[in-house]
N, C-alpha and C. Protein backbone atom coordinates (compact mmCIF):
# COMPACT_ATOMS: atom_id res chain seq x y z
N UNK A 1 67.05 105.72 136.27
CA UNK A 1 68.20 104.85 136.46
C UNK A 1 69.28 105.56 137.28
N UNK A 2 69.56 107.17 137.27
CA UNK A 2 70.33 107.66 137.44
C UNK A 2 70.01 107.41 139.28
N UNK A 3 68.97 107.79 139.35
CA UNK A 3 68.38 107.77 140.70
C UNK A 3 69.22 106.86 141.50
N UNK A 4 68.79 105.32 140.94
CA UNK A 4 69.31 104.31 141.38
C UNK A 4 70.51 104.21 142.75
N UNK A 5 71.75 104.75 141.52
CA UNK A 5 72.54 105.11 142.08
C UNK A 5 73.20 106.39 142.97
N UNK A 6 72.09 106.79 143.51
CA UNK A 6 72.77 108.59 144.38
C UNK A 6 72.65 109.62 143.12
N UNK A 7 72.90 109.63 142.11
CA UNK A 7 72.80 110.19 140.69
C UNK A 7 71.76 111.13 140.79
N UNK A 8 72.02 112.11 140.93
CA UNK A 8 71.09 113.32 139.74
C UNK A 8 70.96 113.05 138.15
N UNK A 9 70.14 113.13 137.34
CA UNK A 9 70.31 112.64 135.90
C UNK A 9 70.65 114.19 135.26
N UNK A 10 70.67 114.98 135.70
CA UNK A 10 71.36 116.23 134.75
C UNK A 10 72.39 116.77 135.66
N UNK A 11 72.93 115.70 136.22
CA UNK A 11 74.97 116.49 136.86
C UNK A 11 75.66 114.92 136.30
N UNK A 12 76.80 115.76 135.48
CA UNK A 12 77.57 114.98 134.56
C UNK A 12 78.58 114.60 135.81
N UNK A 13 79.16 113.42 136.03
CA UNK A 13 80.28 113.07 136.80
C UNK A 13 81.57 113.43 135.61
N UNK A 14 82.53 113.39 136.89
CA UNK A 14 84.07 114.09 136.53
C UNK A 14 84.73 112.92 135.89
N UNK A 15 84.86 112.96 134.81
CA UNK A 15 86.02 111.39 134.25
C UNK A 15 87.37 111.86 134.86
N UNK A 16 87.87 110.94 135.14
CA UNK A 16 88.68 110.50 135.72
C UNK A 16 89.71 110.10 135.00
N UNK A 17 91.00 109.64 135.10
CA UNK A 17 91.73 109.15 134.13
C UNK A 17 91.14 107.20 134.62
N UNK A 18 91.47 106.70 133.68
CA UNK A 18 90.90 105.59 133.55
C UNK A 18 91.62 104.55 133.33
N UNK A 19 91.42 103.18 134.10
CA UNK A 19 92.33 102.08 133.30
C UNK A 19 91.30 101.28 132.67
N UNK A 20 91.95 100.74 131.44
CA UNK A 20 90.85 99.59 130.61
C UNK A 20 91.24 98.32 131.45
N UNK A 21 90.49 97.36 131.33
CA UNK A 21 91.12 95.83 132.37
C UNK A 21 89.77 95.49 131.31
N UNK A 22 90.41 93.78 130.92
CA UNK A 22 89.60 92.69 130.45
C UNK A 22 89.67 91.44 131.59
N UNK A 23 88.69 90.87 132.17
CA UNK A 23 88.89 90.16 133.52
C UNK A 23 88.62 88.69 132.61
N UNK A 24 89.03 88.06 133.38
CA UNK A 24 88.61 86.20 133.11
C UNK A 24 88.96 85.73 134.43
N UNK A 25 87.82 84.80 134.38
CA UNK A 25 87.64 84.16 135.73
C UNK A 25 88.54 82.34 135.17
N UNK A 26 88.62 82.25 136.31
CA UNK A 26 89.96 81.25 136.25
C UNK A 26 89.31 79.43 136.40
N UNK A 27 87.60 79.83 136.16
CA UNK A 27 86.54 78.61 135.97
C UNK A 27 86.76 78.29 134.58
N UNK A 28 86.61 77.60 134.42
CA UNK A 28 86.57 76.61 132.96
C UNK A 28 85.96 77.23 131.82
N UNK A 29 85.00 77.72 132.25
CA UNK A 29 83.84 78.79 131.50
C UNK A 29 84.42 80.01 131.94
N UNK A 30 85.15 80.57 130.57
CA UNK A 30 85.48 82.35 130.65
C UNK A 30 84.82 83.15 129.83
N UNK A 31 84.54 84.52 130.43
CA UNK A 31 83.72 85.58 130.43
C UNK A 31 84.29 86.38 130.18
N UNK A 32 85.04 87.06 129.29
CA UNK A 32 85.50 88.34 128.82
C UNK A 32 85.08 90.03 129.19
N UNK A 33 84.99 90.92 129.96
CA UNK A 33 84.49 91.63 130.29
C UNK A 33 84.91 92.96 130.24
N UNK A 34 85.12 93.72 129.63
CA UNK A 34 85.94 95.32 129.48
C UNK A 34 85.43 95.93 130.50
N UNK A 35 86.39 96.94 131.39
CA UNK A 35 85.89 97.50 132.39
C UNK A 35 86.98 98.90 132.73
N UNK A 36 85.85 100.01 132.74
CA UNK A 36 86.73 100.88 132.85
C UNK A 36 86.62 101.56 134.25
N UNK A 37 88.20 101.37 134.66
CA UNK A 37 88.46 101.89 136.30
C UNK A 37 88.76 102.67 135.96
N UNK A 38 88.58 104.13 137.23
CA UNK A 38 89.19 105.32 137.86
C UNK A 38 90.61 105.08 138.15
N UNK A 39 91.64 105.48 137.66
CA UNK A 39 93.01 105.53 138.21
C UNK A 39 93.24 105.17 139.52
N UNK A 40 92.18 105.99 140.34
CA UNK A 40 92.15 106.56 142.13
C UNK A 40 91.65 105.13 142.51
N UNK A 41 90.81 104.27 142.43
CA UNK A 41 90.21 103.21 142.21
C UNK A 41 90.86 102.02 142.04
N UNK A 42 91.98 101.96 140.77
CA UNK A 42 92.45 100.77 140.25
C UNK A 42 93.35 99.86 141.51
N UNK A 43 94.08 100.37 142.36
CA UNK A 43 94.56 99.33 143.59
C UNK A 43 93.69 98.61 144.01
N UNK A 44 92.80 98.94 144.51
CA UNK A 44 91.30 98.18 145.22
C UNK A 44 90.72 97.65 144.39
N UNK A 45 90.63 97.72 142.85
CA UNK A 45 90.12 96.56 142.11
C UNK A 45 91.24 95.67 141.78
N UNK A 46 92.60 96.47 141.55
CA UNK A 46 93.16 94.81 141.31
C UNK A 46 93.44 94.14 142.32
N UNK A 47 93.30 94.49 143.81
CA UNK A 47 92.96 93.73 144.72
C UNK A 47 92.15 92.86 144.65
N UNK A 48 90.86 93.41 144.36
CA UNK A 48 90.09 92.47 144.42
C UNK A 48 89.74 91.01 143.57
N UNK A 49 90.36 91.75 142.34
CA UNK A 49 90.64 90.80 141.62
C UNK A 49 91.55 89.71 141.86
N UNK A 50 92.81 90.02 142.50
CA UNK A 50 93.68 88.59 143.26
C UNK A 50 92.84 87.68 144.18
N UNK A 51 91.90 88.80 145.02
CA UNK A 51 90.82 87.78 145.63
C UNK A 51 89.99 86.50 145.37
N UNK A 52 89.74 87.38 144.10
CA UNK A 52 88.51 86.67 143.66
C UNK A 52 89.07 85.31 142.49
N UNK A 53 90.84 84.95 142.30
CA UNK A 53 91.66 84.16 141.35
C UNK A 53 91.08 85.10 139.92
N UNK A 54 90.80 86.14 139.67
CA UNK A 54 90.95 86.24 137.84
C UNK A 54 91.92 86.87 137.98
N UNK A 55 91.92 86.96 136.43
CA UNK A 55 92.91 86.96 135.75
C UNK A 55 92.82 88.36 135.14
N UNK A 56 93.60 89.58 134.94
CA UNK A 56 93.08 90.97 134.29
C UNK A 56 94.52 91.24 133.44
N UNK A 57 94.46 92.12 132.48
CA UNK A 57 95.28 92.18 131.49
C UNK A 57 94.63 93.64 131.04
N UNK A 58 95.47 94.69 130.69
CA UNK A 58 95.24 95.76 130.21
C UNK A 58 95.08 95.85 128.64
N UNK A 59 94.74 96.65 128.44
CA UNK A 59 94.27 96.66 126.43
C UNK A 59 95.75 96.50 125.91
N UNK A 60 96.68 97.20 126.85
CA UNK A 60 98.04 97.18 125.90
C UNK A 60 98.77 95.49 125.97
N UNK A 61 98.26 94.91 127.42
CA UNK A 61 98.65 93.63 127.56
C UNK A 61 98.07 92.41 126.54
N UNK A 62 96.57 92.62 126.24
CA UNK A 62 95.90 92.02 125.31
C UNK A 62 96.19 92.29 123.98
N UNK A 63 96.62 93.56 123.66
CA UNK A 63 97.60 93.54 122.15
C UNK A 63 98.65 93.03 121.82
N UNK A 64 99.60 92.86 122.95
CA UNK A 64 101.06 92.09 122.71
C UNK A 64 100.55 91.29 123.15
N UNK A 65 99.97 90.35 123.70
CA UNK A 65 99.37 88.73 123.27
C UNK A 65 99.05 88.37 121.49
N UNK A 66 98.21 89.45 121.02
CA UNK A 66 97.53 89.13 120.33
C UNK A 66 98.84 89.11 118.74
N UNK A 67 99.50 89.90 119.37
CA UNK A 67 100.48 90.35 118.43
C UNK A 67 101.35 89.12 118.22
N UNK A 68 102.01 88.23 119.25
CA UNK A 68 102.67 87.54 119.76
C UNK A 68 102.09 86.39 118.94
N UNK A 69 100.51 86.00 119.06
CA UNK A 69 100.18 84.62 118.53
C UNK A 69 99.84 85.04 117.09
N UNK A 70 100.00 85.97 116.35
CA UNK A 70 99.75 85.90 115.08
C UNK A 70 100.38 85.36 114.40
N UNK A 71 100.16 84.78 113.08
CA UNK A 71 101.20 84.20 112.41
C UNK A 71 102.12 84.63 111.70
N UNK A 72 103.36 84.12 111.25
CA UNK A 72 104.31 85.19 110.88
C UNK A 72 104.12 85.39 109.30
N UNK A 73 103.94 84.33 108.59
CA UNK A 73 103.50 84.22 107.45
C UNK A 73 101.86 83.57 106.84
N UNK A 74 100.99 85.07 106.70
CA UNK A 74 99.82 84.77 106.63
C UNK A 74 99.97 84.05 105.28
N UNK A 75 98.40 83.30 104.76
CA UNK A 75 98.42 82.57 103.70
C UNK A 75 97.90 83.70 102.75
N UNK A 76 97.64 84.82 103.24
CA UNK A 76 97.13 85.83 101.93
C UNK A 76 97.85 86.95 102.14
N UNK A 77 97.81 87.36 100.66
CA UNK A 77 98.56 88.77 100.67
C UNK A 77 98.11 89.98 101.00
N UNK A 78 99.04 91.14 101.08
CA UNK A 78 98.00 92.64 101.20
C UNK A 78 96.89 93.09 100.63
N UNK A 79 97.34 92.97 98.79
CA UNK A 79 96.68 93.22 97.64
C UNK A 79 95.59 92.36 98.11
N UNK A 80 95.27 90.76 98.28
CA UNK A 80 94.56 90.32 98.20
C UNK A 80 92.91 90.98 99.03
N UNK A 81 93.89 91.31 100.76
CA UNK A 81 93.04 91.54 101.52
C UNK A 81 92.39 93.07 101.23
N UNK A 82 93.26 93.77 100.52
CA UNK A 82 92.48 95.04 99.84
C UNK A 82 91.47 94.81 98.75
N UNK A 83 91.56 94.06 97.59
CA UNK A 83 90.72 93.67 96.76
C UNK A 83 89.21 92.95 97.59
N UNK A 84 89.15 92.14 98.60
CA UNK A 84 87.97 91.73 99.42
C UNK A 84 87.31 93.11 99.72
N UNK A 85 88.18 93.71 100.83
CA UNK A 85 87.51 94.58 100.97
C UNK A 85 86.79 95.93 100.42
N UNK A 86 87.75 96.16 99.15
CA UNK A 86 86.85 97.04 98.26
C UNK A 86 85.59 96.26 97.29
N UNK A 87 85.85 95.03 97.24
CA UNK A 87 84.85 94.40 96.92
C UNK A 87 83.58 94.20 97.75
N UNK A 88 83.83 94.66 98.86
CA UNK A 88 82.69 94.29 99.95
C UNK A 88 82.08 96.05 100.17
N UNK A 89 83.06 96.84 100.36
CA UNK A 89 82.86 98.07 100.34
C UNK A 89 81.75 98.55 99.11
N UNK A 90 82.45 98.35 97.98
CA UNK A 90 81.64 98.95 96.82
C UNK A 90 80.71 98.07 96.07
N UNK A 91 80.57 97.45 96.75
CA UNK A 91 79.55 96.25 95.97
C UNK A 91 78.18 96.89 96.14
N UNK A 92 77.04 97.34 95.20
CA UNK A 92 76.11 97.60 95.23
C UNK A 92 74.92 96.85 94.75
């Protein structure tokens, strides 16, 4: 596989610093996709991404969404959601 790509399979590539991006395409039918860019890299993909109409959002952007639509007053309590889960945990 390594071949494939120019790759030697026993030379480790250099990580890079990295951005996370979740893409959605702006068709009716969305595709969720995690993708991790090279720092050096990330201009030319979010270029390309304006190209192509999606839509990209970073992990920290997708948490304050997620944060944002939660509800403010869940219908269950802490205790409750601890008791499930040690119930699910230690259940033998």
């Amino acid at each position: 596989m390594y071949e494939k790509f120019g790759m030697r399979k026993n030379v480790v590539p250099l990580q890079a610093k990295r951005k996370n991006v979740t893409i959605m395409t702006s068709n009716t039918t969305i595709q969720g996709v995690y993708v991790n860019v090279p720092a050096v890299d990330w201009s030319l993909f979010r270029e390309l991404i304006r190209k192509f109409g999606w839509q990209a959002e970073t992990r920290e952007q997708l948490l304050d969404r997620f944060i944002v639509s939660r509800p403010a007053n869940p219908g269950i309590s802490e205790e409750e959601i601890m008791d499930e889960v040690k119930s699910v945990r230690y259940a033998k």
